[in-house]
PDB file of N, CA and C in Angstrom:
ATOM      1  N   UNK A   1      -2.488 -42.870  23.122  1.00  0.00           N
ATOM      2  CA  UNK A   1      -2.036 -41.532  23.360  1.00  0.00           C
ATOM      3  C   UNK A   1      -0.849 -41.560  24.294  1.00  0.00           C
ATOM      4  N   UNK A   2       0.166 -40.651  24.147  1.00  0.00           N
ATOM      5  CA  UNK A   2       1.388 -41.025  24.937  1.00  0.00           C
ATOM      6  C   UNK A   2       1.564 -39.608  25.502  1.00  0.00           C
ATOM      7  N   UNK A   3       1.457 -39.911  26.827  1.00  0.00           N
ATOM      8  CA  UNK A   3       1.611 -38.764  27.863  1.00  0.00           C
ATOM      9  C   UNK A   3       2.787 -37.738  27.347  1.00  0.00           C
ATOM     10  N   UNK A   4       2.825 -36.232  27.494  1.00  0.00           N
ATOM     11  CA  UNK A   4       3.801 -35.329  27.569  1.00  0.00           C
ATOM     12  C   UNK A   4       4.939 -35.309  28.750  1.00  0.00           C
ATOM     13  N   UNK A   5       6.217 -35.756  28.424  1.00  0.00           N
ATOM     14  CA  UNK A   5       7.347 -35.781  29.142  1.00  0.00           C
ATOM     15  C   UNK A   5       7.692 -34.494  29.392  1.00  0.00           C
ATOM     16  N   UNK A   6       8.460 -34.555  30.784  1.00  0.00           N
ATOM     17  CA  UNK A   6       8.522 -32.705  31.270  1.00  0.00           C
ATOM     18  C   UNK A   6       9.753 -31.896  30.245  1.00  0.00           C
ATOM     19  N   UNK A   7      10.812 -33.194  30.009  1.00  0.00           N
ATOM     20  CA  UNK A   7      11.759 -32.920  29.397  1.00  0.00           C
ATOM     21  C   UNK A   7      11.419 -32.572  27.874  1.00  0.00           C
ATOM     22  N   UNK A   8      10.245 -33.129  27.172  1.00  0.00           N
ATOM     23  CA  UNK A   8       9.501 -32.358  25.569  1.00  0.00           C
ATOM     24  C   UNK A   8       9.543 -30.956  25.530  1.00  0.00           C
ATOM     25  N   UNK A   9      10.010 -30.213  24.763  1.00  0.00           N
ATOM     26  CA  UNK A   9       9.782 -29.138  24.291  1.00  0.00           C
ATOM     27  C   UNK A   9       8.262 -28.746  23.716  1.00  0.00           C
ATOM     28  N   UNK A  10       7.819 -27.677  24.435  1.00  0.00           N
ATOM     29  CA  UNK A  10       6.601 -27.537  23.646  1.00  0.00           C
ATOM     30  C   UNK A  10       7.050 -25.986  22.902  1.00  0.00           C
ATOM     31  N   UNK A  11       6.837 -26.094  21.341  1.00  0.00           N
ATOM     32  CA  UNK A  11       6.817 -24.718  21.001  1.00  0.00           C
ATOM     33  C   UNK A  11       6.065 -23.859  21.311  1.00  0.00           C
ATOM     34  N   UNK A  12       6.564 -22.611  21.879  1.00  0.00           N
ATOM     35  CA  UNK A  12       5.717 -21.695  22.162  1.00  0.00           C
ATOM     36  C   UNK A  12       5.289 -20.706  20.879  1.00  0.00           C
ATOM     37  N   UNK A  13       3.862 -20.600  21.110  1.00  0.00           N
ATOM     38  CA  UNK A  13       2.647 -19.738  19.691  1.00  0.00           C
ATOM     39  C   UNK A  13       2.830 -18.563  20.248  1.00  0.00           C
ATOM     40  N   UNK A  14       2.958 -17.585  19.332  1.00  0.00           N
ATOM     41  CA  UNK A  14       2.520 -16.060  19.653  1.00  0.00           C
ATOM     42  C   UNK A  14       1.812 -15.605  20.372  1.00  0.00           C
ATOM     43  N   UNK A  15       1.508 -14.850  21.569  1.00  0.00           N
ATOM     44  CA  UNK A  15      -0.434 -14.375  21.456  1.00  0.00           C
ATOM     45  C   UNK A  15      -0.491 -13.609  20.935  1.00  0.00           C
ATOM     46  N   UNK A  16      -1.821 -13.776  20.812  1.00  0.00           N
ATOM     47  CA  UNK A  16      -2.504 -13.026  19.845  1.00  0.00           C
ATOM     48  C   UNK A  16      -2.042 -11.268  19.632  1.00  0.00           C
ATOM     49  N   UNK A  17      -1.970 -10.868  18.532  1.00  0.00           N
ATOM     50  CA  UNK A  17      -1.240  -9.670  18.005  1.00  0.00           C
ATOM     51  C   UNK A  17      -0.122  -9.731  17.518  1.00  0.00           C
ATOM     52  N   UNK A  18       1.056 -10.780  18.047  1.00  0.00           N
ATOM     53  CA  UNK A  18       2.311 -10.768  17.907  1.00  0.00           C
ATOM     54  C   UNK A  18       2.371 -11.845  16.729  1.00  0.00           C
ATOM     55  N   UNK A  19       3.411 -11.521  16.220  1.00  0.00           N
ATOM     56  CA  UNK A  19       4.194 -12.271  14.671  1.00  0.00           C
ATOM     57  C   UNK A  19       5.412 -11.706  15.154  1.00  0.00           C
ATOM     58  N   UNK A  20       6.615 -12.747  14.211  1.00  0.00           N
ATOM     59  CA  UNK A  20       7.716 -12.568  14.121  1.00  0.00           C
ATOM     60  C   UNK A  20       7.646 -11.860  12.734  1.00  0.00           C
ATOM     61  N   UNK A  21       9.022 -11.324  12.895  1.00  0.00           N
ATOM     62  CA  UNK A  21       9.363 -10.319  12.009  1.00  0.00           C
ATOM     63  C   UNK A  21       9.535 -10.732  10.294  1.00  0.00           C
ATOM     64  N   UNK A  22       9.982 -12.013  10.376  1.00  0.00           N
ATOM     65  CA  UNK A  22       9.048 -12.611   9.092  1.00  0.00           C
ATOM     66  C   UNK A  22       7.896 -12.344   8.247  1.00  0.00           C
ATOM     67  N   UNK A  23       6.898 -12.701   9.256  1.00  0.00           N
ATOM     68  CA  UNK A  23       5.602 -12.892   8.649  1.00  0.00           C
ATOM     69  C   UNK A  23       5.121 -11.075   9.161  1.00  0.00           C
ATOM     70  N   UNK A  24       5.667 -10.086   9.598  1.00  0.00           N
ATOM     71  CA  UNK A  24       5.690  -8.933   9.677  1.00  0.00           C
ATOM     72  C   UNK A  24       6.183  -8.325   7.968  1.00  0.00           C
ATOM     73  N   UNK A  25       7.809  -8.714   7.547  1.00  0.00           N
ATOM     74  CA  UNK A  25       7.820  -8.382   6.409  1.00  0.00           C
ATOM     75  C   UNK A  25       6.901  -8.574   5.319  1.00  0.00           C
ATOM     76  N   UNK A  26       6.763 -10.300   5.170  1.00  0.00           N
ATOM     77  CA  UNK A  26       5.951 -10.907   4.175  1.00  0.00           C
ATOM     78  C   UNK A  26       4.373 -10.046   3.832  1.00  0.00           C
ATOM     79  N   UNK A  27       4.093  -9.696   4.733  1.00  0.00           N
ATOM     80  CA  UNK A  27       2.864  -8.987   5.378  1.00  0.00           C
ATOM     81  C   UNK A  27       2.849  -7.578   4.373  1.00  0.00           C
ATOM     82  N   UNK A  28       3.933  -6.864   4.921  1.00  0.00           N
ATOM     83  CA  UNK A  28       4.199  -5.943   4.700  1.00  0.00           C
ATOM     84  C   UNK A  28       4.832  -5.700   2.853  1.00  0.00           C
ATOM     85  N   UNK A  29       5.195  -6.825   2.498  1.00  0.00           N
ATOM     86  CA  UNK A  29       5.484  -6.646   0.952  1.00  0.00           C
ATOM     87  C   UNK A  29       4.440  -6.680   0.468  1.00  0.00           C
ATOM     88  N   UNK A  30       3.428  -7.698   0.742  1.00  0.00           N
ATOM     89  CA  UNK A  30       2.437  -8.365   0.153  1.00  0.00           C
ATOM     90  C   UNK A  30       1.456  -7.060  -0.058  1.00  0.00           C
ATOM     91  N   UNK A  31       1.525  -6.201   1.380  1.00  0.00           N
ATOM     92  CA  UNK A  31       0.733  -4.806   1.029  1.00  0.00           C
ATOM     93  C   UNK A  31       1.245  -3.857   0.103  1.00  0.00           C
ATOM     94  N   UNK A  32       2.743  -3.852   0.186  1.00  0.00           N
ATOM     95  CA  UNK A  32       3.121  -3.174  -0.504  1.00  0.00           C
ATOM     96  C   UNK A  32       2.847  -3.226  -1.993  1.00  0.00           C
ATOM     97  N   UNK A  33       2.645  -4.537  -2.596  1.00  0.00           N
ATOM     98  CA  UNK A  33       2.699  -4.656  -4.003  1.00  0.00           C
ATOM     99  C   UNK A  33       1.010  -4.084  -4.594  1.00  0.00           C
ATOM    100  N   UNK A  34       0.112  -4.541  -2.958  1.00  0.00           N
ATOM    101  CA  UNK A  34      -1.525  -3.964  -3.377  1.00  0.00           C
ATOM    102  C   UNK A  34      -1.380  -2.205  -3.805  1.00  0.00           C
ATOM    103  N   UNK A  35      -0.635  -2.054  -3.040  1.00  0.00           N
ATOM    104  CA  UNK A  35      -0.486  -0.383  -2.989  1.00  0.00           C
ATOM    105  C   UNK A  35       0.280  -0.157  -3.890  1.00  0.00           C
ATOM    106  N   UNK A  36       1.151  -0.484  -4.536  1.00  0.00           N
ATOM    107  CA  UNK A  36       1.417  -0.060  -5.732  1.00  0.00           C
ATOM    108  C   UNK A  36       0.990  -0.170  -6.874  1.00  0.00           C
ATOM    109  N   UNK A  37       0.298  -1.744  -7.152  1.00  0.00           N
ATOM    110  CA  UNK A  37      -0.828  -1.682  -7.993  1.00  0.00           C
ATOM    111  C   UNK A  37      -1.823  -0.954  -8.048  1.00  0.00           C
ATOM    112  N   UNK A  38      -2.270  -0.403  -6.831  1.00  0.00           N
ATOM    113  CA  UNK A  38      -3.679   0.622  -7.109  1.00  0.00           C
ATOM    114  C   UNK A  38      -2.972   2.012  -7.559  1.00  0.00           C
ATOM    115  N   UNK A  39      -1.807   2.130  -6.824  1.00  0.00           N
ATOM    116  CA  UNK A  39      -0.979   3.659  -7.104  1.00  0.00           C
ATOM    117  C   UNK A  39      -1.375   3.732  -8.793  1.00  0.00           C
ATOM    118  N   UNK A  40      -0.642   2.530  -9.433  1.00  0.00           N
ATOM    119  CA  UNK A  40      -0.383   2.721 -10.594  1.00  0.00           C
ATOM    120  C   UNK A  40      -1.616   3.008 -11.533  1.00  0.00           C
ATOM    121  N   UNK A  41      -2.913   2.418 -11.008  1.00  0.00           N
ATOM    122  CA  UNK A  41      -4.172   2.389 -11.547  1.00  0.00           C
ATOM    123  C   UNK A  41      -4.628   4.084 -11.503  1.00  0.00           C
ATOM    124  N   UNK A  42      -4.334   4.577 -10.229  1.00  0.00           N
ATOM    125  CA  UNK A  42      -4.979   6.058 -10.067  1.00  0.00           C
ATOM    126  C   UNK A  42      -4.191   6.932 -10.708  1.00  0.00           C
ATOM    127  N   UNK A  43      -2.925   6.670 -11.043  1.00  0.00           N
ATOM    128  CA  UNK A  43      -1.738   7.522 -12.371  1.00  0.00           C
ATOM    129  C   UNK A  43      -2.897   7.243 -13.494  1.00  0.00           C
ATOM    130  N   UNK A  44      -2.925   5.988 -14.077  1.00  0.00           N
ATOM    131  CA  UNK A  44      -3.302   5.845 -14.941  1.00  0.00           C
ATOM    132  C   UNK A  44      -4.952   6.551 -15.274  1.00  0.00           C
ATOM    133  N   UNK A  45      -5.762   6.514 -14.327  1.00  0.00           N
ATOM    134  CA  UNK A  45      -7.088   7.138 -14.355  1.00  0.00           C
ATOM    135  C   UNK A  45      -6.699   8.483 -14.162  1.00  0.00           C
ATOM    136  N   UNK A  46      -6.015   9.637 -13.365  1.00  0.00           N
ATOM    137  CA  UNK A  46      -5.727  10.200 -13.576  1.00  0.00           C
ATOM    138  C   UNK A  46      -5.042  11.373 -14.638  1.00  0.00           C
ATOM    139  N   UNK A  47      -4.506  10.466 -15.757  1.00  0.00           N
ATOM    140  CA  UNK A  47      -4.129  10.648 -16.729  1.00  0.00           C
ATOM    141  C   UNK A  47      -5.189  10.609 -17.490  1.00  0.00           C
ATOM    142  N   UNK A  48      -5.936  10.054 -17.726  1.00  0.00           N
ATOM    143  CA  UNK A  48      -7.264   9.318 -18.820  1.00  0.00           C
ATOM    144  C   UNK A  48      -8.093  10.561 -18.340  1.00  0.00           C
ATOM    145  N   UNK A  49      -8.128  10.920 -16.956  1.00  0.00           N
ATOM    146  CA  UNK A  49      -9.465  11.919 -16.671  1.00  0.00           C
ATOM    147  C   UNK A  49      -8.622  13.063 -17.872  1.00  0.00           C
ATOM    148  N   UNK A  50      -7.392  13.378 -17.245  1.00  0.00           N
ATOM    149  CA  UNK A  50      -6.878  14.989 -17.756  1.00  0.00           C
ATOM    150  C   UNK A  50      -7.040  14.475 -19.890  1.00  0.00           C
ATOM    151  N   UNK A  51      -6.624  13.977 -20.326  1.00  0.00           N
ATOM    152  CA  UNK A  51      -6.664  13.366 -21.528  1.00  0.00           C
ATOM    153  C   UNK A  51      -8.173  13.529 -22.193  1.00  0.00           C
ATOM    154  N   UNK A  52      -9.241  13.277 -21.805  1.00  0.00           N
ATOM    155  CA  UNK A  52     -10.522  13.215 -22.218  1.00  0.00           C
ATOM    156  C   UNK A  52     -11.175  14.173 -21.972  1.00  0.00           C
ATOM    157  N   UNK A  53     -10.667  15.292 -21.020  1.00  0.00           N
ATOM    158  CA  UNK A  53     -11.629  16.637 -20.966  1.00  0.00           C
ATOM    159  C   UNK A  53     -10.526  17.455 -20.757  1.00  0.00           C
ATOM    160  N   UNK A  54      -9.549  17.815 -20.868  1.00  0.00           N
ATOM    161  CA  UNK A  54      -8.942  18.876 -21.524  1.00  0.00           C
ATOM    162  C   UNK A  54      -7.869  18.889 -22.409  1.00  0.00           C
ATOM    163  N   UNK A  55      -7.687  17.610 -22.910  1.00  0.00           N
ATOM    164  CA  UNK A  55      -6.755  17.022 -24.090  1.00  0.00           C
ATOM    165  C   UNK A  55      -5.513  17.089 -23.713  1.00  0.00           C
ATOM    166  N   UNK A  56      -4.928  18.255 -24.666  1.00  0.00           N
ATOM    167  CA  UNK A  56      -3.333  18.216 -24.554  1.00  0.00           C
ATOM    168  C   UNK A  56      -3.153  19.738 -23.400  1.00  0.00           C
ATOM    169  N   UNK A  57      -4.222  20.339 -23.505  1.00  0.00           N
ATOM    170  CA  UNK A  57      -4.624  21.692 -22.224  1.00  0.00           C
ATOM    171  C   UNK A  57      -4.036  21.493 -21.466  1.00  0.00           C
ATOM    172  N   UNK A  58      -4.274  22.081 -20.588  1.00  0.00           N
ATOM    173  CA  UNK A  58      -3.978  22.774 -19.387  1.00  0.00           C
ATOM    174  C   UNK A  58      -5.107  22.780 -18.379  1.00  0.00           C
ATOM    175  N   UNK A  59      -5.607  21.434 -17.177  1.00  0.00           N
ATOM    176  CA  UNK A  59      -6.455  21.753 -16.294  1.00  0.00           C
ATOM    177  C   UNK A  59      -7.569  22.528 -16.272  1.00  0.00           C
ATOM    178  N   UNK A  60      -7.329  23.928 -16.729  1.00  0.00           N
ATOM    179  CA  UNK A  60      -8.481  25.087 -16.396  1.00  0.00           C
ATOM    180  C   UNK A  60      -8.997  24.618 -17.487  1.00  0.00           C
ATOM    181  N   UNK A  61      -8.695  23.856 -18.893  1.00  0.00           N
ATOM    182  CA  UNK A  61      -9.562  23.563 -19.557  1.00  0.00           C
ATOM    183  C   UNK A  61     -11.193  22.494 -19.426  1.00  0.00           C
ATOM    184  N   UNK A  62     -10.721  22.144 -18.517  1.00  0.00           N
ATOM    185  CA  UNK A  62     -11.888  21.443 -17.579  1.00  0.00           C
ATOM    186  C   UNK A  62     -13.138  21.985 -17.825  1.00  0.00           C
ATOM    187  N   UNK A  63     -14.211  20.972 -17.843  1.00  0.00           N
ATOM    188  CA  UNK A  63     -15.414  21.877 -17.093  1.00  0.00           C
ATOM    189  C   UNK A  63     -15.278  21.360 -15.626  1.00  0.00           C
ATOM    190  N   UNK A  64     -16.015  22.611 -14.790  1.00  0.00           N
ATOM    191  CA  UNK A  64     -15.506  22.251 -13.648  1.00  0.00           C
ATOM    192  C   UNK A  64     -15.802  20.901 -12.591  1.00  0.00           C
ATOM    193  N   UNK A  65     -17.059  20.484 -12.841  1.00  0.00           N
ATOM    194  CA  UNK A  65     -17.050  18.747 -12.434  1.00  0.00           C
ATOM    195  C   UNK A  65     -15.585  17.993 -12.520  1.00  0.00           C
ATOM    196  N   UNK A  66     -15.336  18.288 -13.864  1.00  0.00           N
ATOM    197  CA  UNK A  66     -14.004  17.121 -14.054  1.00  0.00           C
ATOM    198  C   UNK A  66     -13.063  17.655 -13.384  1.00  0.00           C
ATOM    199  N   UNK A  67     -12.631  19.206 -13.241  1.00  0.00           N
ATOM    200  CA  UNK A  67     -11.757  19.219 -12.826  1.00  0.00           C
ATOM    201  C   UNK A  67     -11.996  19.098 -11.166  1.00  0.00           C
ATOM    202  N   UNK A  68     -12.901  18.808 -10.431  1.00  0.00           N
ATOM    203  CA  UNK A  68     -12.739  18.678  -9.160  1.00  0.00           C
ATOM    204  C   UNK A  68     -12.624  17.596  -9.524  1.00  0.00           C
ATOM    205  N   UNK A  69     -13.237  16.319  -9.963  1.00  0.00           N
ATOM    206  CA  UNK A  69     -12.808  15.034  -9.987  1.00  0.00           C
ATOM    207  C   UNK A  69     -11.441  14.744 -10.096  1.00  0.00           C
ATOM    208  N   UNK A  70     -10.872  15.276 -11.132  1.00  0.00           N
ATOM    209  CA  UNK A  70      -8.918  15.750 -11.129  1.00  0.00           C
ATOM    210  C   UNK A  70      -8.306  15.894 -10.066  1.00  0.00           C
ATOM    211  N   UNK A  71      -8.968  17.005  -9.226  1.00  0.00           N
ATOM    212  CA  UNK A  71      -8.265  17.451  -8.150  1.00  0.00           C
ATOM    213  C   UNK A  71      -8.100  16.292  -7.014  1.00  0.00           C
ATOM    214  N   UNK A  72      -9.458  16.002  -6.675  1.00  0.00           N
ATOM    215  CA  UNK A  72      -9.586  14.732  -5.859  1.00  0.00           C
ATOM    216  C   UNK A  72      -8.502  13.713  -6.258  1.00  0.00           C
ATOM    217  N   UNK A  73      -8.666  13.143  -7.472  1.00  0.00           N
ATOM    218  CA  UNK A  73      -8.016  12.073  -7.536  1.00  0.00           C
ATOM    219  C   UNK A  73      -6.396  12.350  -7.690  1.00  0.00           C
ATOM    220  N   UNK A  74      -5.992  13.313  -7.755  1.00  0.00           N
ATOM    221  CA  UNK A  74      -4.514  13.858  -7.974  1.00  0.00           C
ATOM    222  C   UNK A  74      -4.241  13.911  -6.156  1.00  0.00           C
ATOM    223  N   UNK A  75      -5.015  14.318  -5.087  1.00  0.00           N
ATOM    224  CA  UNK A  75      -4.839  14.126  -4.041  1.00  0.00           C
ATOM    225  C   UNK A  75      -4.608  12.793  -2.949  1.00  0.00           C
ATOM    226  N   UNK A  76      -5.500  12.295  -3.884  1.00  0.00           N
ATOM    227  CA  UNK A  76      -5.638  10.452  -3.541  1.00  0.00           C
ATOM    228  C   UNK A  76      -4.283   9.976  -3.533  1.00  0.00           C
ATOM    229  N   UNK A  77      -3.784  10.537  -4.845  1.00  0.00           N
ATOM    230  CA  UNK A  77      -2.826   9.846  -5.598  1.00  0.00           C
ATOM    231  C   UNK A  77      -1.739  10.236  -4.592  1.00  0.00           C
ATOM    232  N   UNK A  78      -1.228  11.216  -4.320  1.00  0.00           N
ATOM    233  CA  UNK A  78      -0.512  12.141  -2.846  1.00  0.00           C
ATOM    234  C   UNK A  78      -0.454  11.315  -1.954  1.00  0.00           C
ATOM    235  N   UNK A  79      -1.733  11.015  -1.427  1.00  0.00           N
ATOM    236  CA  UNK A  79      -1.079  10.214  -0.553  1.00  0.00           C
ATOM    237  C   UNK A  79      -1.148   8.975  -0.457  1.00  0.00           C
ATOM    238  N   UNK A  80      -1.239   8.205  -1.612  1.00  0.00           N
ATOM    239  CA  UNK A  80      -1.302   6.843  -1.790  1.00  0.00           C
ATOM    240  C   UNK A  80       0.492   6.904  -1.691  1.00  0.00           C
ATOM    241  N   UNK A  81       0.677   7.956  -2.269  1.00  0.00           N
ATOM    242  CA  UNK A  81       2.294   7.789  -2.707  1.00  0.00           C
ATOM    243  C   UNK A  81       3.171   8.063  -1.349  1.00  0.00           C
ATOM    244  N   UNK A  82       2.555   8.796  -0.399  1.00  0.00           N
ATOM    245  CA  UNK A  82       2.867   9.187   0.638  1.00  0.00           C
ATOM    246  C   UNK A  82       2.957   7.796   2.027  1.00  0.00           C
ATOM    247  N   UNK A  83       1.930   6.894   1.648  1.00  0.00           N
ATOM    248  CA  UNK A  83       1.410   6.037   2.171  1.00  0.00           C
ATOM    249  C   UNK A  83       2.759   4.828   1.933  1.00  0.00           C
ATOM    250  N   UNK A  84       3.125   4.536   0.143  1.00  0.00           N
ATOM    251  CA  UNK A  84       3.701   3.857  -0.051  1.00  0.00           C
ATOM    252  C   UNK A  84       5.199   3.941   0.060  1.00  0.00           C
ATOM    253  N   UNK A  85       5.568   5.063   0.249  1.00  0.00           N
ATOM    254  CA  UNK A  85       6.924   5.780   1.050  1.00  0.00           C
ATOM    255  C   UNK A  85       7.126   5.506   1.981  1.00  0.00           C
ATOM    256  N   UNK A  86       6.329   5.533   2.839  1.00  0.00           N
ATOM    257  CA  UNK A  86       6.234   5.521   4.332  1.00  0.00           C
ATOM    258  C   UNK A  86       6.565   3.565   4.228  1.00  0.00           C
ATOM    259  N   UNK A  87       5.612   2.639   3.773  1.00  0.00           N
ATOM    260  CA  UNK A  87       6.079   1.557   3.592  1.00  0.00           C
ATOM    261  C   UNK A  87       7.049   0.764   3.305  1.00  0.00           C
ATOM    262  N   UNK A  88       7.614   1.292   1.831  1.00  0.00           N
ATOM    263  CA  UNK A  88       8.267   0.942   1.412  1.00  0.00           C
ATOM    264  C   UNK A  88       9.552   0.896   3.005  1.00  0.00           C
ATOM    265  N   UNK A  89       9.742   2.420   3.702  1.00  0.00           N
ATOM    266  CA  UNK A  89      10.644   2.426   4.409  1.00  0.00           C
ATOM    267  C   UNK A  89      10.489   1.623   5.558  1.00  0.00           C
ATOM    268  N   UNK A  90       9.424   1.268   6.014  1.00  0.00           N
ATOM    269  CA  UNK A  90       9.325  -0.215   6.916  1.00  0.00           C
ATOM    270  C   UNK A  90       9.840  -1.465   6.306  1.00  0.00           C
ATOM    271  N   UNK A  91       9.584  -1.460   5.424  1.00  0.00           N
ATOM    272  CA  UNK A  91      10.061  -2.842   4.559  1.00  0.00           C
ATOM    273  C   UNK A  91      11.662  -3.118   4.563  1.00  0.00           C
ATOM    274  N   UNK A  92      12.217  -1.673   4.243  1.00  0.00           N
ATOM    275  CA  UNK A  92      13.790  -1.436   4.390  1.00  0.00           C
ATOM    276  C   UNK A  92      14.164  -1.653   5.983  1.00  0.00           C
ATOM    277  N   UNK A  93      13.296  -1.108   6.628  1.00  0.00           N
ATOM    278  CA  UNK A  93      14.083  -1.062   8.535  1.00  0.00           C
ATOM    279  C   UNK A  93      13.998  -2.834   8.538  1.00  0.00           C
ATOM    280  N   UNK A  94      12.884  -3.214   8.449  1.00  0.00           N
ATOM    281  CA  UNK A  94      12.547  -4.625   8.699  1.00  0.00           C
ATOM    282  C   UNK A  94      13.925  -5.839   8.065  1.00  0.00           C
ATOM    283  N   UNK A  95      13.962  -5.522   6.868  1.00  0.00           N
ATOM    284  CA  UNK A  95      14.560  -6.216   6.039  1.00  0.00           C
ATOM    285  C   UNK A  95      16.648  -6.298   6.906  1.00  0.00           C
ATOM    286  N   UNK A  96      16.969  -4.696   6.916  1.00  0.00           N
ATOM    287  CA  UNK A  96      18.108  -4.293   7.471  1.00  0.00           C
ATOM    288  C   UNK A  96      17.871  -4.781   8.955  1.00  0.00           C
ATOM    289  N   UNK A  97      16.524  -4.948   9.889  1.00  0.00           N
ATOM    290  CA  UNK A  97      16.880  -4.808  11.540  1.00  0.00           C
ATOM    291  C   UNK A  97      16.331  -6.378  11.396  1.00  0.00           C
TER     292      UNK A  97
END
């Protein structure tokens, strides 16, 4: 084993909480792509709900179970999208700062 010289550099580790802005982006895409994959899943179920109980209608064609299920998931969908806005624009500050 060979002793540490004063003159060695030791790299200094994060503590704990902190990342560089790297592994902050990487982080942050990597969520981003989860969240857009599910976005795209709740369009898609969303669509399939309105499609199968009130066809080519109009909502009120619902019985009303489905259409609260509609409503819910059309809200989800709000702010999944709201969620992924908000991200996406971290991803941009990060990327630009």
């Amino acid at each position: 084993m060979s002793a540490q010289h004063p003159e060695q550099q030791v790299e200094e580790q994060p503590e704990a909480g902190q990342t560089d802005a790297g592994d902050d982006l990487a982080m942050l895409k990597q969520r981003g792509a989860a969240m857009n994959t599910a976005f795209k899943a709740m369009e898609r179920t969303l669509v399939h709900v309105h499609e199968t109980t009130a066809g080519p209608g109009p909502t009120s064609a619902m019985e009303p179970e489905m259409h609260q299920l509609w409503t819910q998931l059309r809200a989800q969908l709000s702010q999944a999208k709201a969620e992924l806005t908000e991200l996406n624009g971290e991803v941009a500050r990060l990327t630009a700062g």
